[in-house]
Structures are given as C-alpha cells and as structure tokens.
N, C-alpha and C. Protein backbone atom coordinates (compact mmCIF):
# COMPACT_ATOMS: atom_id res chain seq x y z
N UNK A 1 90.81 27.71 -10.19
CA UNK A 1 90.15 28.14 -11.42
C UNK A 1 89.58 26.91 -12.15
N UNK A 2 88.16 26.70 -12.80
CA UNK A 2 87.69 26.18 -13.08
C UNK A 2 87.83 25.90 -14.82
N UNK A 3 89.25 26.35 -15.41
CA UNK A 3 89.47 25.82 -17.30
C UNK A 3 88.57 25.13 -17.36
N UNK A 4 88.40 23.72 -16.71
CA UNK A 4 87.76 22.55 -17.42
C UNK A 4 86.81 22.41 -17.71
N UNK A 5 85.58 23.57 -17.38
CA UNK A 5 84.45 23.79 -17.59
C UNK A 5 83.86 23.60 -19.57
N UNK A 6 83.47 22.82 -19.42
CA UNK A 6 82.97 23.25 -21.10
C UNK A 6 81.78 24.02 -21.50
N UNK A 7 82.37 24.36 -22.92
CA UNK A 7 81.16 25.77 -23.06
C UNK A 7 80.05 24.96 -23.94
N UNK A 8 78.77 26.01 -23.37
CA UNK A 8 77.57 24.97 -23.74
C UNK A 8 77.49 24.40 -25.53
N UNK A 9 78.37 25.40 -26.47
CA UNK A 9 78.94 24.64 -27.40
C UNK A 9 80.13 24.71 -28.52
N UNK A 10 80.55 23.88 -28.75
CA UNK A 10 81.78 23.93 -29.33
C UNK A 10 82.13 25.32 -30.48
N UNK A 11 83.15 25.84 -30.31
CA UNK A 11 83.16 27.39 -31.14
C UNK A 11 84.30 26.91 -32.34
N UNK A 12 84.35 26.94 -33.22
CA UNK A 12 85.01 26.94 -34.85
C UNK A 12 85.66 28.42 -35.06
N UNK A 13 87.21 28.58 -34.84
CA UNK A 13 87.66 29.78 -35.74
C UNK A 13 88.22 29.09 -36.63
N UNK A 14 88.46 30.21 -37.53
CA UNK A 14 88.88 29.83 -38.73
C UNK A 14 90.16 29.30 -39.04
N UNK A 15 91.08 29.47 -38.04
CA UNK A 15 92.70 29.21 -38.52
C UNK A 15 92.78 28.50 -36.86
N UNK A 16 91.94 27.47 -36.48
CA UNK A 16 92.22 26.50 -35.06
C UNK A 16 91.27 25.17 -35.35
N UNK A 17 91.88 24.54 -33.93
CA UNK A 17 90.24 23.36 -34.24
C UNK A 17 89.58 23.88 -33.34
N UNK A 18 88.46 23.45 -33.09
CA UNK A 18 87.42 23.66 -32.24
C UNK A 18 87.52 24.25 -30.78
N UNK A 19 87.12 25.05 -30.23
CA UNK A 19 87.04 25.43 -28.68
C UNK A 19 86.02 24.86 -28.06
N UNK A 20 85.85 23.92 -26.77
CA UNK A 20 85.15 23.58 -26.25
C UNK A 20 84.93 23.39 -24.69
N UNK A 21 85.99 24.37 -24.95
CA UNK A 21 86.46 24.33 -22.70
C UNK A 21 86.63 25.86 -22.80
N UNK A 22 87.00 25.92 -21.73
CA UNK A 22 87.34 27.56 -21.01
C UNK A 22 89.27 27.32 -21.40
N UNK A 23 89.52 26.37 -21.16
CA UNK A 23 91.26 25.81 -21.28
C UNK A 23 91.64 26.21 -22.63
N UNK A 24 90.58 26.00 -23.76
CA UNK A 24 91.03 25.96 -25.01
C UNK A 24 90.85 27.21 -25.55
N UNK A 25 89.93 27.74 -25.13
CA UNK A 25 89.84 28.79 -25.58
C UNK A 25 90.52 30.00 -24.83
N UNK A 26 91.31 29.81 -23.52
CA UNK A 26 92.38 30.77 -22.74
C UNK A 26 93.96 30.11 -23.97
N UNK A 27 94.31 29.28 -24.36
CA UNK A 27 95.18 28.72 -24.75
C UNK A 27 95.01 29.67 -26.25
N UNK A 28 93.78 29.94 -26.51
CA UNK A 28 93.37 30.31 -28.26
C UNK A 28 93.93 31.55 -27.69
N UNK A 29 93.20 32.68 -26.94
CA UNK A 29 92.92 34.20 -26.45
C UNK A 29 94.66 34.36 -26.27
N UNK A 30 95.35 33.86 -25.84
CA UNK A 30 96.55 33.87 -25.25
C UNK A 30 97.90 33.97 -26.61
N UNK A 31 97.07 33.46 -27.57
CA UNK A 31 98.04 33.09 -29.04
C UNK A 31 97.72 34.57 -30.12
N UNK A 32 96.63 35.59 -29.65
CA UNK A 32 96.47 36.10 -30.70
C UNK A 32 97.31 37.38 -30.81
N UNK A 33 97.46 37.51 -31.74
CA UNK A 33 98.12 38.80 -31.88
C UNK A 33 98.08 39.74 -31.32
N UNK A 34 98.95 40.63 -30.53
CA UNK A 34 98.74 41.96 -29.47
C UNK A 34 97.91 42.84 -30.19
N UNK A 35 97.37 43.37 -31.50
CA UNK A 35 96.54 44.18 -32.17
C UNK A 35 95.13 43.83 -32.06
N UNK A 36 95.30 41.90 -32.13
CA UNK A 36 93.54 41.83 -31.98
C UNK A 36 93.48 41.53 -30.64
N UNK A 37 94.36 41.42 -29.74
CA UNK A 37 94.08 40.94 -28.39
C UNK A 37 93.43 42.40 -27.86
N UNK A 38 93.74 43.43 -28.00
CA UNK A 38 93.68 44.64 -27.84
C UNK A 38 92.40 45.24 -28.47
N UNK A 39 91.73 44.60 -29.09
CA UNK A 39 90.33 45.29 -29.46
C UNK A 39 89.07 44.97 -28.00
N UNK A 40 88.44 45.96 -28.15
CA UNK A 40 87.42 45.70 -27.06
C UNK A 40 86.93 44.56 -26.93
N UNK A 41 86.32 43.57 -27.98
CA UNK A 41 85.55 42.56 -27.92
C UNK A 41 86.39 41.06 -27.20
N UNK A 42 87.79 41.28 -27.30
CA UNK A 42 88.67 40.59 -26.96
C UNK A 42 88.94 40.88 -25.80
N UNK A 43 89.03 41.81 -24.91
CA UNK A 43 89.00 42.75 -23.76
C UNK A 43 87.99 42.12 -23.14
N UNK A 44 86.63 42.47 -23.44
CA UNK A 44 85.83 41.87 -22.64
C UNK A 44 85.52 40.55 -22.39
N UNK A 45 85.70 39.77 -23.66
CA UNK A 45 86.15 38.29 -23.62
C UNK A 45 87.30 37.58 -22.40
N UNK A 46 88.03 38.59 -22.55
CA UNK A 46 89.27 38.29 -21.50
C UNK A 46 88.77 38.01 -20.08
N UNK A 47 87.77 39.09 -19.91
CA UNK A 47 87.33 39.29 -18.52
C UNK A 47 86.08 38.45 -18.09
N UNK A 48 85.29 38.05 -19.12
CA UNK A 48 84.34 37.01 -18.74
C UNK A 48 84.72 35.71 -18.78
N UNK A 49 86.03 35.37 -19.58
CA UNK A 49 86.73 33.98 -18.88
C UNK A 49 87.70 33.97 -17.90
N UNK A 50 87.40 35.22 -17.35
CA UNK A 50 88.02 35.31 -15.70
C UNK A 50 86.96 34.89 -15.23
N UNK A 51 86.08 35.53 -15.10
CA UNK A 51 85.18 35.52 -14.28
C UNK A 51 84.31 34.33 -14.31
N UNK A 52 84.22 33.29 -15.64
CA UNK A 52 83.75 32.09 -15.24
C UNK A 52 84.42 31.41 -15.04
N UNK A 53 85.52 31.34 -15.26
CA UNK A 53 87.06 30.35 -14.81
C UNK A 53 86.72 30.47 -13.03
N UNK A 54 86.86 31.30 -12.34
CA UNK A 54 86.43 31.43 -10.89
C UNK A 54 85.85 30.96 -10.41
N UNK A 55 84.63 30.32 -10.96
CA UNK A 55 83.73 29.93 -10.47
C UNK A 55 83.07 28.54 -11.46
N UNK A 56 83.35 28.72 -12.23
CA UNK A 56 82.50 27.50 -13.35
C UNK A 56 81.26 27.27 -13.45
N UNK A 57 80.68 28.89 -13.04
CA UNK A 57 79.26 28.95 -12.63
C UNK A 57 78.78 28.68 -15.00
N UNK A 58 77.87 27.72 -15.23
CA UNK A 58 77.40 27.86 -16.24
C UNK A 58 76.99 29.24 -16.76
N UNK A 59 76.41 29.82 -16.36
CA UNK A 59 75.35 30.85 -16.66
C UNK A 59 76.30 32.07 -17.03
N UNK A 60 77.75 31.85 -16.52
CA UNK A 60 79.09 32.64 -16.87
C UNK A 60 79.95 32.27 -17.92
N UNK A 61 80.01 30.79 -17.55
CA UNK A 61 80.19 30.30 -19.07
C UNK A 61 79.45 30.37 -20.26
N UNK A 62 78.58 30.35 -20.10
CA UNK A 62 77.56 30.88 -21.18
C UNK A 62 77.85 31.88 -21.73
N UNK A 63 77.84 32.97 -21.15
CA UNK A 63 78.12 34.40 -21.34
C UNK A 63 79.29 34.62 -21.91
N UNK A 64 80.40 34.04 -21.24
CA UNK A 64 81.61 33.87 -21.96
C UNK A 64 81.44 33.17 -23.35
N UNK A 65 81.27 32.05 -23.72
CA UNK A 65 80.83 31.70 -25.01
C UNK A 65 80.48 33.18 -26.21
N UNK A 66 79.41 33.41 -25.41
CA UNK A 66 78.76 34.30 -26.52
C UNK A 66 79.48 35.07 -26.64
N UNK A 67 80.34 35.49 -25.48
CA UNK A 67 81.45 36.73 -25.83
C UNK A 67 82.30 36.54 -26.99
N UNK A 68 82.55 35.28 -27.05
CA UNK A 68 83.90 34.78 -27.53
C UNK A 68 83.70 34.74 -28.85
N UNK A 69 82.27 34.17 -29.19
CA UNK A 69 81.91 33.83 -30.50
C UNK A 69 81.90 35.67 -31.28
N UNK A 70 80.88 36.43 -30.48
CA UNK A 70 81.34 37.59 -30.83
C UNK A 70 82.91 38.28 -31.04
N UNK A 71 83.40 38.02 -30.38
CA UNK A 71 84.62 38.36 -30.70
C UNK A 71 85.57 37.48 -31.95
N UNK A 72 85.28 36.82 -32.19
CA UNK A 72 85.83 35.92 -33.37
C UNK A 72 85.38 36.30 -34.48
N UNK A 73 83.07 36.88 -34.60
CA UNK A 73 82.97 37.50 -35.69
C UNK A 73 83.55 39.00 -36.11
N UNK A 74 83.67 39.47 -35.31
CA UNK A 74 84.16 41.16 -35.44
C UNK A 74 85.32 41.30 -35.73
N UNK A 75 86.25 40.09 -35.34
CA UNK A 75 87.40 40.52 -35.91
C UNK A 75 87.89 39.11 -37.29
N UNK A 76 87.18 38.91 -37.80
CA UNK A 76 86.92 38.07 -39.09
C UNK A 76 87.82 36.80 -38.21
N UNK A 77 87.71 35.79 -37.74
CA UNK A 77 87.87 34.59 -37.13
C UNK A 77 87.16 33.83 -36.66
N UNK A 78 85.43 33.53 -37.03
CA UNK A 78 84.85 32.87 -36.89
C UNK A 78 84.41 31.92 -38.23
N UNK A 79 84.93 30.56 -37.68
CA UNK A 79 84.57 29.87 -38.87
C UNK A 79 83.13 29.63 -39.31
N UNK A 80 82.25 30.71 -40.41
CA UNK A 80 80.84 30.24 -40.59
C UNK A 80 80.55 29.29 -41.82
N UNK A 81 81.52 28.67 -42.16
CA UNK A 81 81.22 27.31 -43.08
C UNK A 81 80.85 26.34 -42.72
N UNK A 82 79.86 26.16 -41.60
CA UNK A 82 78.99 24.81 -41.14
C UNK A 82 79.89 23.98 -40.17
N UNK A 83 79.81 24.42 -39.04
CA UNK A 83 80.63 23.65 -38.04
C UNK A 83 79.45 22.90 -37.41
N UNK A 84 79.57 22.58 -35.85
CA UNK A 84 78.65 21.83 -35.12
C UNK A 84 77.34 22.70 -34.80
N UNK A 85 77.51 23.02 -34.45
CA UNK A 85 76.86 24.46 -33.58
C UNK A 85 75.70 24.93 -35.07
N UNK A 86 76.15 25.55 -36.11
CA UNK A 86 75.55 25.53 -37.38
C UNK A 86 74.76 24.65 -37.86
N UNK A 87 74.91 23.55 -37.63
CA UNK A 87 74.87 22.31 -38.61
C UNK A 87 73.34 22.37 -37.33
N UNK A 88 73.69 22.59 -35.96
CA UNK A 88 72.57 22.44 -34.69
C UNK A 88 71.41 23.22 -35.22
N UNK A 89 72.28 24.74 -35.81
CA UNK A 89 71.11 25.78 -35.73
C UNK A 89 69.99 25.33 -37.23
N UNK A 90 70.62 24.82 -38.19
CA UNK A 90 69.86 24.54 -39.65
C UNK A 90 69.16 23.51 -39.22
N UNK A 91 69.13 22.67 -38.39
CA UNK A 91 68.29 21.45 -38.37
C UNK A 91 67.16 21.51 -37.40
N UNK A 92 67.67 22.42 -36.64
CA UNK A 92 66.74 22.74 -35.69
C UNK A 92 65.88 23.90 -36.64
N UNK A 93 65.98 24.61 -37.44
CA UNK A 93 64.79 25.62 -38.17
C UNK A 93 64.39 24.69 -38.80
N UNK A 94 65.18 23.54 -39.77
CA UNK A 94 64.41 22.69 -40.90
C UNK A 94 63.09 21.99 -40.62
N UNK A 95 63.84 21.86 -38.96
CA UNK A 95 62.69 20.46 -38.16
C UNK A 95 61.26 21.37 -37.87
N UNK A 96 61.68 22.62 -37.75
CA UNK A 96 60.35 23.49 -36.91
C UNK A 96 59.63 24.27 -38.92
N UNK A 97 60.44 24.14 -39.61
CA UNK A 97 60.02 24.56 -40.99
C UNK A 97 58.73 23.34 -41.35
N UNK A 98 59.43 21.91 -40.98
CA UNK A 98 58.76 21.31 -42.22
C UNK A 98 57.66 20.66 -41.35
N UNK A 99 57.26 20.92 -40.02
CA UNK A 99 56.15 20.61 -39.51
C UNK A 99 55.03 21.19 -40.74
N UNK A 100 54.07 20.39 -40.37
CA UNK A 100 52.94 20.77 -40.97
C UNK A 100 52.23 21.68 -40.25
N UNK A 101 51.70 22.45 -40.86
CA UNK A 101 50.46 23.37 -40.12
C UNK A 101 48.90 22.98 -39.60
N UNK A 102 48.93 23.53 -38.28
CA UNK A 102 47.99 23.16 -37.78
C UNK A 102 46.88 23.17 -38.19
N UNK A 103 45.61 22.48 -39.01
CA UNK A 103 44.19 22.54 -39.36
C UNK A 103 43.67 22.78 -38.78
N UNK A 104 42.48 23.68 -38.79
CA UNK A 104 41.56 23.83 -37.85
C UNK A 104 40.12 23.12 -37.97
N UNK A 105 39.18 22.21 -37.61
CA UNK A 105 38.20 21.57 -37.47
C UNK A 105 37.16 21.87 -37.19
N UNK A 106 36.16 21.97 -38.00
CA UNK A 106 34.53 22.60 -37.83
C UNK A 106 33.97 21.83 -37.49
C-alpha cells in the first residue's frame, strides 16, 4: 500500500494539523467518531483511500483529496480560516483580478 503518497494539497480540519499524505489522513479517518465515520461522505472517502493507497496512482489521489475535503465540509471539520490551499486559491484570483485589460488598437 502506497500511505506515503502525498495529496496534491495539504487539507486543514479544524480540530488537527494539516493532512498531507494518504498516512495522515488514514490516521485522521481512523480517529473519528463511529457517528461521523458512518456518514456517506466518510464512507466513500474510506474507499477512495483504499483505492489510491493500492496503487498511488495520482489521479486517485486526487480524487481522494477532493473526497476528503468534501467530507470534512459536510460534516463541519474543515478548517476555512485561510490555510495553504486558501491562501493558493486568493492569490491566484488576485493575480488573474489585477491584470490589466486588454486594449484594443486601431
């Protein structure tokens, strides 16, 4: 099994530090409570870090990520007070905001 794989980016819940492997975040999935482990989004989470753990195919890890992050918002455990990942997504709109607009030339 491939844990050591890291996910394309670091995930923030609210009551951990950071997830940034498949390891850390089976170590997180593994700690939660049998009520939220038991909701679907956690369910399917479960099963897409099987399935990229197997293989360490990216494109599974990926998928897993997004699972995970989904599953952290739905069940209120995603930290959205400006982690890495956040801090990626605001700078990357600011940078494409404050371009100037293209002129056009007669």
């Amino acid at each position: 099994m491939a844990y050591s794989a890291r996910l394309p980016n670091s995930i923030t819940p609210k009551d951990s530090e950071p997830i940034s492997t498949l390891a850390k975040a089976r170590a997180y999935m593994l700690a939660l409570p049998a009520e939220v482990a038991a909701q679907s989004a956690w369910q399917t989470a479960a099963r897409l870090l099987m399935e990229a753990a197997e293989t360490g195919d990216p494109v599974k890890v990926g998928a897993f990520a997004r699972q995970l992050e989904r599953a952290l918002f739905v069940s209120y455990r995603l930290d959205l007070s400006g982690g890495s990942a956040a801090k990626a997504r605001r700078s990357s709109s600011r940078s494409t905001a404050s371009r100037p607009a293209a002129t056009k030339s007669s």
